[in-house]
C-alpha atoms as a PDB file:
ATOM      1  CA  UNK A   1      14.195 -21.939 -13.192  1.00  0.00           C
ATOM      2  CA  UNK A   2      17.424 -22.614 -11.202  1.00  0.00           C
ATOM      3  CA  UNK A   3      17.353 -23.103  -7.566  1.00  0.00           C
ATOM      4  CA  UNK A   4      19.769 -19.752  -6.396  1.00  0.00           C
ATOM      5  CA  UNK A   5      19.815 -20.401  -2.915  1.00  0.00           C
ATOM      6  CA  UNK A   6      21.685 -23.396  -3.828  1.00  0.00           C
ATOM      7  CA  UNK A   7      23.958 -22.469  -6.253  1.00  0.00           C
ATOM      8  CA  UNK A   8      25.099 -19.283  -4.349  1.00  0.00           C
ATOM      9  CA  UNK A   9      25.717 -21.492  -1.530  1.00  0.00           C
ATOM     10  CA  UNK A  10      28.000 -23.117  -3.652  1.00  0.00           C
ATOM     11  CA  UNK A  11      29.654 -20.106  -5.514  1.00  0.00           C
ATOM     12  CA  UNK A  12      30.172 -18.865  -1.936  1.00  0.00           C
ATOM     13  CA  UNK A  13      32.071 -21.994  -0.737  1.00  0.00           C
ATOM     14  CA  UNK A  14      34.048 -21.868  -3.864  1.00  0.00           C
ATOM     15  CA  UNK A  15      35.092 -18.302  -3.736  1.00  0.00           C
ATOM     16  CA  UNK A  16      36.848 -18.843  -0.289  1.00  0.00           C
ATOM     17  CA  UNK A  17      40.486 -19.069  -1.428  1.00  0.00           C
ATOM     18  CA  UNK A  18      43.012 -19.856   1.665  1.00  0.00           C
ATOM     19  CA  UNK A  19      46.189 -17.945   1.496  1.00  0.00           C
ATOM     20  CA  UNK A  20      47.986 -20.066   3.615  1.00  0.00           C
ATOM     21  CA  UNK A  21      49.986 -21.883   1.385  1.00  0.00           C
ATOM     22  CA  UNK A  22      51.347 -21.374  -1.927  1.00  0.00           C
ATOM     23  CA  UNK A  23      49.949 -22.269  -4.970  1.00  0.00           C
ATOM     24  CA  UNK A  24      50.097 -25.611  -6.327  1.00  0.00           C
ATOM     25  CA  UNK A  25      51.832 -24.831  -9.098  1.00  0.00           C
ATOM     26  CA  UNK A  26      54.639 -23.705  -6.910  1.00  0.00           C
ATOM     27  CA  UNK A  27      55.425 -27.705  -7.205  1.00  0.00           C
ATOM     28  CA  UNK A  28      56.615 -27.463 -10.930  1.00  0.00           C
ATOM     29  CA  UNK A  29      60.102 -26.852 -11.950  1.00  0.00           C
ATOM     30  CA  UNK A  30      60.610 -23.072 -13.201  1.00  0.00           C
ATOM     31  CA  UNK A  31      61.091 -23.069 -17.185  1.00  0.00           C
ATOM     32  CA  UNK A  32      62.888 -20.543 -19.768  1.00  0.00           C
ATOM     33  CA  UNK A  33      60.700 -19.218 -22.586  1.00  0.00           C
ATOM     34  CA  UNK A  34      59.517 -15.713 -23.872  1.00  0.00           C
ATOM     35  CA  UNK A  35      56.750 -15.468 -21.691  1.00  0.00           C
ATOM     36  CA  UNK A  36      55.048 -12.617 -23.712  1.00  0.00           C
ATOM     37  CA  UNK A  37      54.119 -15.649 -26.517  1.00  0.00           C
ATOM     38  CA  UNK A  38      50.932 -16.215 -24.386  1.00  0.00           C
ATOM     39  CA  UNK A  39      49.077 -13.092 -25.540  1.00  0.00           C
ATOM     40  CA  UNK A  40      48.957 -14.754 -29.806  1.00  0.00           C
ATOM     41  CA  UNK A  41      46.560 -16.885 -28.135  1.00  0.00           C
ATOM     42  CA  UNK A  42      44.016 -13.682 -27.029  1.00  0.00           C
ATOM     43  CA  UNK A  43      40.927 -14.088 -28.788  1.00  0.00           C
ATOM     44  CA  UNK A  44      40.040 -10.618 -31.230  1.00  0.00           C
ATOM     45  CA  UNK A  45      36.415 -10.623 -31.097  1.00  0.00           C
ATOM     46  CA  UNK A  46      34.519  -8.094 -33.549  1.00  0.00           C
ATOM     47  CA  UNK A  47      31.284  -9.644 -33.135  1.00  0.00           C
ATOM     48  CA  UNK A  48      30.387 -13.196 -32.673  1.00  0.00           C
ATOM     49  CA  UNK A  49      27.424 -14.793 -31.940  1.00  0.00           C
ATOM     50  CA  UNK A  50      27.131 -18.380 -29.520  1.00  0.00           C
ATOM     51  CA  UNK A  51      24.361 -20.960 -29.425  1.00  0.00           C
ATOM     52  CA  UNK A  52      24.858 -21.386 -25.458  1.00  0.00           C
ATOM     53  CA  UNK A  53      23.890 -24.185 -22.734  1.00  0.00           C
ATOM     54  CA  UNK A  54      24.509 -23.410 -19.095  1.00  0.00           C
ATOM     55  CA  UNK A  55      24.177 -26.404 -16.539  1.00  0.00           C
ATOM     56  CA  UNK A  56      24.253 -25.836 -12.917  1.00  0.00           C
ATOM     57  CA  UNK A  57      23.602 -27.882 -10.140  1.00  0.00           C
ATOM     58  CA  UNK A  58      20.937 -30.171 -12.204  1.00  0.00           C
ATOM     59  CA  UNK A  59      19.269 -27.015 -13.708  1.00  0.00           C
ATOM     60  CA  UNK A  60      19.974 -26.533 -16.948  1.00  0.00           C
ATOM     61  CA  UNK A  61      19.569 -22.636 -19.321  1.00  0.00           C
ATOM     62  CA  UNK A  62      20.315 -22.334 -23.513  1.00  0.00           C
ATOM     63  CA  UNK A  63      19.695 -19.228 -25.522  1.00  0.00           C
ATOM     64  CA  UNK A  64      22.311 -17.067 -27.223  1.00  0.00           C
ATOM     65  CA  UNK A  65      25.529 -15.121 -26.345  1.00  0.00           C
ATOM     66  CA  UNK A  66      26.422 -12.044 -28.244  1.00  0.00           C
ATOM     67  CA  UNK A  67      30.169 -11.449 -27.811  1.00  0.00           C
ATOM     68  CA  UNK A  68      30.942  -7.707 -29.279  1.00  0.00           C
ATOM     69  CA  UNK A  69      33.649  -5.216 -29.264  1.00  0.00           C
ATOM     70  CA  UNK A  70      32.605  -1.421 -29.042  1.00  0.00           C
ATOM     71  CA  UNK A  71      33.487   1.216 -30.478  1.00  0.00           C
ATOM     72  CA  UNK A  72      36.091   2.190 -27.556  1.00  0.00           C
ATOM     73  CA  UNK A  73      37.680  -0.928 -27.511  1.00  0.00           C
ATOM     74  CA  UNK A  74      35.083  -2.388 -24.765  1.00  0.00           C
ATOM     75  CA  UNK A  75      33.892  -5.276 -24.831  1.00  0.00           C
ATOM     76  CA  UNK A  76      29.773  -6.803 -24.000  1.00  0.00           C
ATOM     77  CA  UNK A  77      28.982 -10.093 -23.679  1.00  0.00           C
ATOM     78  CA  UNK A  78      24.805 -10.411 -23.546  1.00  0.00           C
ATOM     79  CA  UNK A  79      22.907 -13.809 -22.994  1.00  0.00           C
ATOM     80  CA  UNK A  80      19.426 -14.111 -23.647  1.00  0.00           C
ATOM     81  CA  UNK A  81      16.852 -16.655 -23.820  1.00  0.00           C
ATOM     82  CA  UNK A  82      15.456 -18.105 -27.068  1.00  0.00           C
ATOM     83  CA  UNK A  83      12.922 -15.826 -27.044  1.00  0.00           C
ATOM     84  CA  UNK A  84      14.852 -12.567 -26.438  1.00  0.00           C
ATOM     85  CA  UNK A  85      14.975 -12.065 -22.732  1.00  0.00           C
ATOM     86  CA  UNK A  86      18.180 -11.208 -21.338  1.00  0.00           C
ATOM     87  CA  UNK A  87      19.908 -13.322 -18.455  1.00  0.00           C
ATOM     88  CA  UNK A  88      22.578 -10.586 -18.078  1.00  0.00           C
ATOM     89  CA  UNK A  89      24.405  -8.154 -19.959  1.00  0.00           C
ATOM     90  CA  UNK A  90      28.114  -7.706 -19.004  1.00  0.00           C
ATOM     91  CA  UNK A  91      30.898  -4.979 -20.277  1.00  0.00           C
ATOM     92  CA  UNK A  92      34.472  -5.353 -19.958  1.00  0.00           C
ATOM     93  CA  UNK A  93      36.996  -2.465 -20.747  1.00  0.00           C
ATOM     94  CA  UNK A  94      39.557  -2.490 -22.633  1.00  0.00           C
ATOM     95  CA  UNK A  95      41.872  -2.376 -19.168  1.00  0.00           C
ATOM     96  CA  UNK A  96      39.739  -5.234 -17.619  1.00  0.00           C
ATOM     97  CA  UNK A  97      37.261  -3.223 -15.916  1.00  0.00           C
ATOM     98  CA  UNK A  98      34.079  -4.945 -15.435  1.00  0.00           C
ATOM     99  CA  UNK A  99      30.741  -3.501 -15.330  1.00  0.00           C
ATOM    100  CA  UNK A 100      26.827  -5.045 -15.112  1.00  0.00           C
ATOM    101  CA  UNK A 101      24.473  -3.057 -17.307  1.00  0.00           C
ATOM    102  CA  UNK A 102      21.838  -5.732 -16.617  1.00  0.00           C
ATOM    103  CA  UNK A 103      20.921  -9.163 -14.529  1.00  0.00           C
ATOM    104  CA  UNK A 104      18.425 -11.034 -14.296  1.00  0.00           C
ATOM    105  CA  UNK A 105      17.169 -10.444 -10.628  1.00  0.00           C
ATOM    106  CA  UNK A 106      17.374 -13.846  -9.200  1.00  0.00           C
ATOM    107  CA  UNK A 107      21.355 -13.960 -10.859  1.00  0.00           C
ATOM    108  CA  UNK A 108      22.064 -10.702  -9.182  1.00  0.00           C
ATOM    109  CA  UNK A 109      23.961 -11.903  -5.957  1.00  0.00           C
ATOM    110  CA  UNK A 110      27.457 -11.121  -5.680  1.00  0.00           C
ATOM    111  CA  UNK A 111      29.169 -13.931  -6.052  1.00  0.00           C
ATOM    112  CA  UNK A 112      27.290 -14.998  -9.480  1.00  0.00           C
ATOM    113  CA  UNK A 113      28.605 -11.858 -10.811  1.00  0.00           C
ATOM    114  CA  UNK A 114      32.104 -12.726  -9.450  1.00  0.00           C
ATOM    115  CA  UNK A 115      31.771 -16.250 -10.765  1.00  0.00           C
ATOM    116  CA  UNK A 116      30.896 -15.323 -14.340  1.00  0.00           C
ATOM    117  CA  UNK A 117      33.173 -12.220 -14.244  1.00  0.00           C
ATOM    118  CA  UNK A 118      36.146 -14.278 -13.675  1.00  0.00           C
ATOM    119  CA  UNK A 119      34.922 -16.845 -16.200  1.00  0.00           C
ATOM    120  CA  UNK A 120      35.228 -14.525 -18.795  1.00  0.00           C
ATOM    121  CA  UNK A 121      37.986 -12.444 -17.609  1.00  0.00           C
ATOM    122  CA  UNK A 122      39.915 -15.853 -17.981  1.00  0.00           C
ATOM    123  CA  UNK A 123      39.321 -16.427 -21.981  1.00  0.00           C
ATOM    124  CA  UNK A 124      39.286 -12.280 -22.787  1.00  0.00           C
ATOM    125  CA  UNK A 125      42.801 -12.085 -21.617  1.00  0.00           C
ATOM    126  CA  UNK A 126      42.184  -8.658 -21.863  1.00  0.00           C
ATOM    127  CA  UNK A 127      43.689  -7.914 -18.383  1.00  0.00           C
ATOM    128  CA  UNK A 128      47.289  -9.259 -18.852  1.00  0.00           C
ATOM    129  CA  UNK A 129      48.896  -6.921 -20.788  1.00  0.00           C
ATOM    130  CA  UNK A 130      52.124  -5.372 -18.534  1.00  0.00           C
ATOM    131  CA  UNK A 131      51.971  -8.315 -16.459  1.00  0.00           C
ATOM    132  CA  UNK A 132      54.509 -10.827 -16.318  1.00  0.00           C
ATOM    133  CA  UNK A 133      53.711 -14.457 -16.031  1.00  0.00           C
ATOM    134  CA  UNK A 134      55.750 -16.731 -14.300  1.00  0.00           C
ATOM    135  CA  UNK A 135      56.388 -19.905 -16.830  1.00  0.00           C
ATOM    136  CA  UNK A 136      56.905 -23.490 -15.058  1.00  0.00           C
ATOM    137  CA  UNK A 137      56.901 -26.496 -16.966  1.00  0.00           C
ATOM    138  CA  UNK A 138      54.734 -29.798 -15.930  1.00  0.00           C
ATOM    139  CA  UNK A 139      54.096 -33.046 -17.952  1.00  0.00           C
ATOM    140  CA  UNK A 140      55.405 -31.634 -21.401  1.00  0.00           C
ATOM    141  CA  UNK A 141      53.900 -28.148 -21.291  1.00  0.00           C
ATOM    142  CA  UNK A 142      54.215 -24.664 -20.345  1.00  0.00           C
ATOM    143  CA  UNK A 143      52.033 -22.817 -17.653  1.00  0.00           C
ATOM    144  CA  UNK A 144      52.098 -19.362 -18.129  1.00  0.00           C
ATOM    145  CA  UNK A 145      50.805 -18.332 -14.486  1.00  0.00           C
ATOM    146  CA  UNK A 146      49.046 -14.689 -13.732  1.00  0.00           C
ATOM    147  CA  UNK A 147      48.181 -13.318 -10.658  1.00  0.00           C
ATOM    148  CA  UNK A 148      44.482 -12.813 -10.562  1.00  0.00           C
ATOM    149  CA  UNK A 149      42.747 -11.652  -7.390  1.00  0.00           C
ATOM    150  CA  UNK A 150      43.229 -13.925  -4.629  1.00  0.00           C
ATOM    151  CA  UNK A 151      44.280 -16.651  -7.366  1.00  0.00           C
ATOM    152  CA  UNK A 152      45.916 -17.313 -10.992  1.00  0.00           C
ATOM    153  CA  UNK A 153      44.892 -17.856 -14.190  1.00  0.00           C
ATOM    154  CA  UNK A 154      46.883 -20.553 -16.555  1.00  0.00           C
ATOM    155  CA  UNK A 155      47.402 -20.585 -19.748  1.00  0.00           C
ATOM    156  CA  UNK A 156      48.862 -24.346 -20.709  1.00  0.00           C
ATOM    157  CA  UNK A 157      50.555 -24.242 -23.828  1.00  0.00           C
ATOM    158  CA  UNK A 158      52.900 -27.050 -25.496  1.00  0.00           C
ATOM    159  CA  UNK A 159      56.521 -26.642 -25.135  1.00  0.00           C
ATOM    160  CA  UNK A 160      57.073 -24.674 -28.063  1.00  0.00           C
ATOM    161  CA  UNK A 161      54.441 -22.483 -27.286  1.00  0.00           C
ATOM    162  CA  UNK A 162      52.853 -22.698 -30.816  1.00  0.00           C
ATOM    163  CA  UNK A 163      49.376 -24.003 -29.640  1.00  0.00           C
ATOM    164  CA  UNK A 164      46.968 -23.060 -26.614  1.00  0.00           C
ATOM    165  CA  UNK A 165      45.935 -26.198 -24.668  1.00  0.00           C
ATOM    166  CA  UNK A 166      43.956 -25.065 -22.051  1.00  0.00           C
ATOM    167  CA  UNK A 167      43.245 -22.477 -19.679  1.00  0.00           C
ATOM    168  CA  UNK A 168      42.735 -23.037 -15.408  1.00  0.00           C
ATOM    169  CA  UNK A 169      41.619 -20.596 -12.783  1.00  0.00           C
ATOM    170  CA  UNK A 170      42.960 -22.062  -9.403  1.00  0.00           C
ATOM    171  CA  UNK A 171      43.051 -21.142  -6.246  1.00  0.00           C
ATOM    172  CA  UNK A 172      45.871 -21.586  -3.650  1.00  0.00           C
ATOM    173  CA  UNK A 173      45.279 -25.109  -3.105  1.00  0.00           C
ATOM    174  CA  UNK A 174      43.824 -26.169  -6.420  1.00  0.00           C
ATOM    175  CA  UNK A 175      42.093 -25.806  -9.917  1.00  0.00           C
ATOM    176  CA  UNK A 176      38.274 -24.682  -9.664  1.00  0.00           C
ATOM    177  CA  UNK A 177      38.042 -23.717 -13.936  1.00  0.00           C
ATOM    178  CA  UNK A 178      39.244 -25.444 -16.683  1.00  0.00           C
ATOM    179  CA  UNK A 179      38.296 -23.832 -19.819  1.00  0.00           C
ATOM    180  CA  UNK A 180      38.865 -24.268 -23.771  1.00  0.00           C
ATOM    181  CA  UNK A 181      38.679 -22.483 -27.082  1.00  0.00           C
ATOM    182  CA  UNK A 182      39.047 -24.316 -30.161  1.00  0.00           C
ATOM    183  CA  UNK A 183      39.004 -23.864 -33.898  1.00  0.00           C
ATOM    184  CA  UNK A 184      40.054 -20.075 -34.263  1.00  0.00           C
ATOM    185  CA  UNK A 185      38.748 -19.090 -37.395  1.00  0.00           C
ATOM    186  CA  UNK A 186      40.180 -15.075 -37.776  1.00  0.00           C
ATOM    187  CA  UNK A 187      41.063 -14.602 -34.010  1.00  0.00           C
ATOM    188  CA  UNK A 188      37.928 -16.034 -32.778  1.00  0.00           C
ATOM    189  CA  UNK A 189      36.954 -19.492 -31.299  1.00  0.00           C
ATOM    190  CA  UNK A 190      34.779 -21.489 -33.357  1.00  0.00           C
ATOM    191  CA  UNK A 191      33.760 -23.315 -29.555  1.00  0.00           C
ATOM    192  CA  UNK A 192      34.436 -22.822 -25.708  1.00  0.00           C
ATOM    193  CA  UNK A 193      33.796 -24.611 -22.665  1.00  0.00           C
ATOM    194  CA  UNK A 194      34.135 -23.874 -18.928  1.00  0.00           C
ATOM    195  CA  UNK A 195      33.913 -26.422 -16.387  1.00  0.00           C
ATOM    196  CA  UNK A 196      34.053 -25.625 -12.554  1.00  0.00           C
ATOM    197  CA  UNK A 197      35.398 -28.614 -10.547  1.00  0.00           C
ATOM    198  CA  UNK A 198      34.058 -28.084  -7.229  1.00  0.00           C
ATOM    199  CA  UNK A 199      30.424 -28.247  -8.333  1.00  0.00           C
ATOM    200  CA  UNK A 200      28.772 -28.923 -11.606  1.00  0.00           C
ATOM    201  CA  UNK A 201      28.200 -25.174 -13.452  1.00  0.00           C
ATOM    202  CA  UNK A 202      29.427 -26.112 -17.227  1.00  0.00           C
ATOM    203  CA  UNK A 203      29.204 -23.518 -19.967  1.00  0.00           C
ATOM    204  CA  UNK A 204      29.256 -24.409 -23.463  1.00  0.00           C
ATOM    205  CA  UNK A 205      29.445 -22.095 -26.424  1.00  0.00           C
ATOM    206  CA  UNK A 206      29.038 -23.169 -30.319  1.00  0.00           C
ATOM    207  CA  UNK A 207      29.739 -20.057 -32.759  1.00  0.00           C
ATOM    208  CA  UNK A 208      26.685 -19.825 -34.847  1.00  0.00           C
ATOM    209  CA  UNK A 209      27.678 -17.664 -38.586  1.00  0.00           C
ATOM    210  CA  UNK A 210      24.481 -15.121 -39.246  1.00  0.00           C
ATOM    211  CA  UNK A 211      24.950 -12.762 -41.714  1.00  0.00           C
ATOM    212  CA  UNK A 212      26.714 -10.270 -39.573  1.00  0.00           C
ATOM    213  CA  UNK A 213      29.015 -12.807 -38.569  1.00  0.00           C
ATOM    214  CA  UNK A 214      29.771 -14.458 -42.200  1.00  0.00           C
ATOM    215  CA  UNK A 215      33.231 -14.882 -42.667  1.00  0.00           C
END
């Protein structure tokens, strides 16, 4: 079982964001493009299913990750151990809203739920619509920055803005999430990763095809 006095310490010293200064992306040259291109690259989840590995801090958890749209255009996202027991069950609305139906008690500290909110707030993309991103350029491709929170979510695409090449959370002073999908197979990633910088907490996810998920 993970040691969570440690890793909130960490997710605590993480969270501080300075506002002191601007952001370091403030550094790249402003660039022209239709910045509404960014939201081809939103994942459409109906229902996919993820073998999952979570390492923190030395400690390590697998199981499975049930990614599912509702009915109302919500969206759940439930991890559970191999043999059924659920880490935490999450909902997201369709404006971005988040909501914890269920956490496992020693993950129920509020900066856990922060951390993992805004890890998956960052690949739903389901809280950009009616914003508009500022677009910079830096070595060869396009940032499409949004405000989130106290700090901004990229999206890196290439120049053209035909393929998604990454995806940062950052702070005012510097990146603490890079993330990836890869292989979209009708909308949805085939894999994803999520690596914080500041501390090791890496999340992988490998689409597994049941029969519900068959394509």
């Amino acid at each position: 079982m993970f040691n969570f006095r440690i890793i909130f310490f960490l997710l605590i010293s993480s969270s501080l964001f300075s506002c002191s200064r601007a952001p370091i992306s403030d550094s790249y040259p402003l660039a022209v493009g239709d910045s509404s291109r960014v939201m081809q690259f939103a994942p459409h989840f109906g229902r996919a299913l993820y073998q999952t590995s979570v390492d923190v801090v030395g400690n390590h958890l697998s199981g499975l990750l049930l990614i599912k749209r509702m009915p109302d255009s919500s969206i759940r996202i439930l991890f559970t151990n191999e043999m059924g027991v659920s880490y935490f069950d999450f909902e997201f609305s369709k404006s971005g809203l988040f909501r914890v139906h269920s956490i496992l008690k020693k993950m129920n500290r509020k900066a856990v739920k922060k951390t993992l909110r805004n890890d998956f707030q960052l690949l739903l993309m389901n809280n950009l619509a009616g914003q508009a991103p500022t677009l910079r350029y830096h070595n060869g491709h396009l940032y499409h920055i949004f405000k989130a929170g106290k700090g901004f979510n990229y999206y890196i695409t290439d120049s053209l803005q035909t393929q998604l090449l990454g995806m940062e959370r950052a702070s005012v002073k510097k990146v603490v999430v890079n993330a990836q999908m890869l292989n979209f197979r009708n909308g949805i990633p085939d894999s994803i990763g999520i690596s914080h910088t500041g501390f090791e907490f890496n999340i992988n996810l490998k689409r597994i095809y049941d029969e519900e998920t068959a394509e």
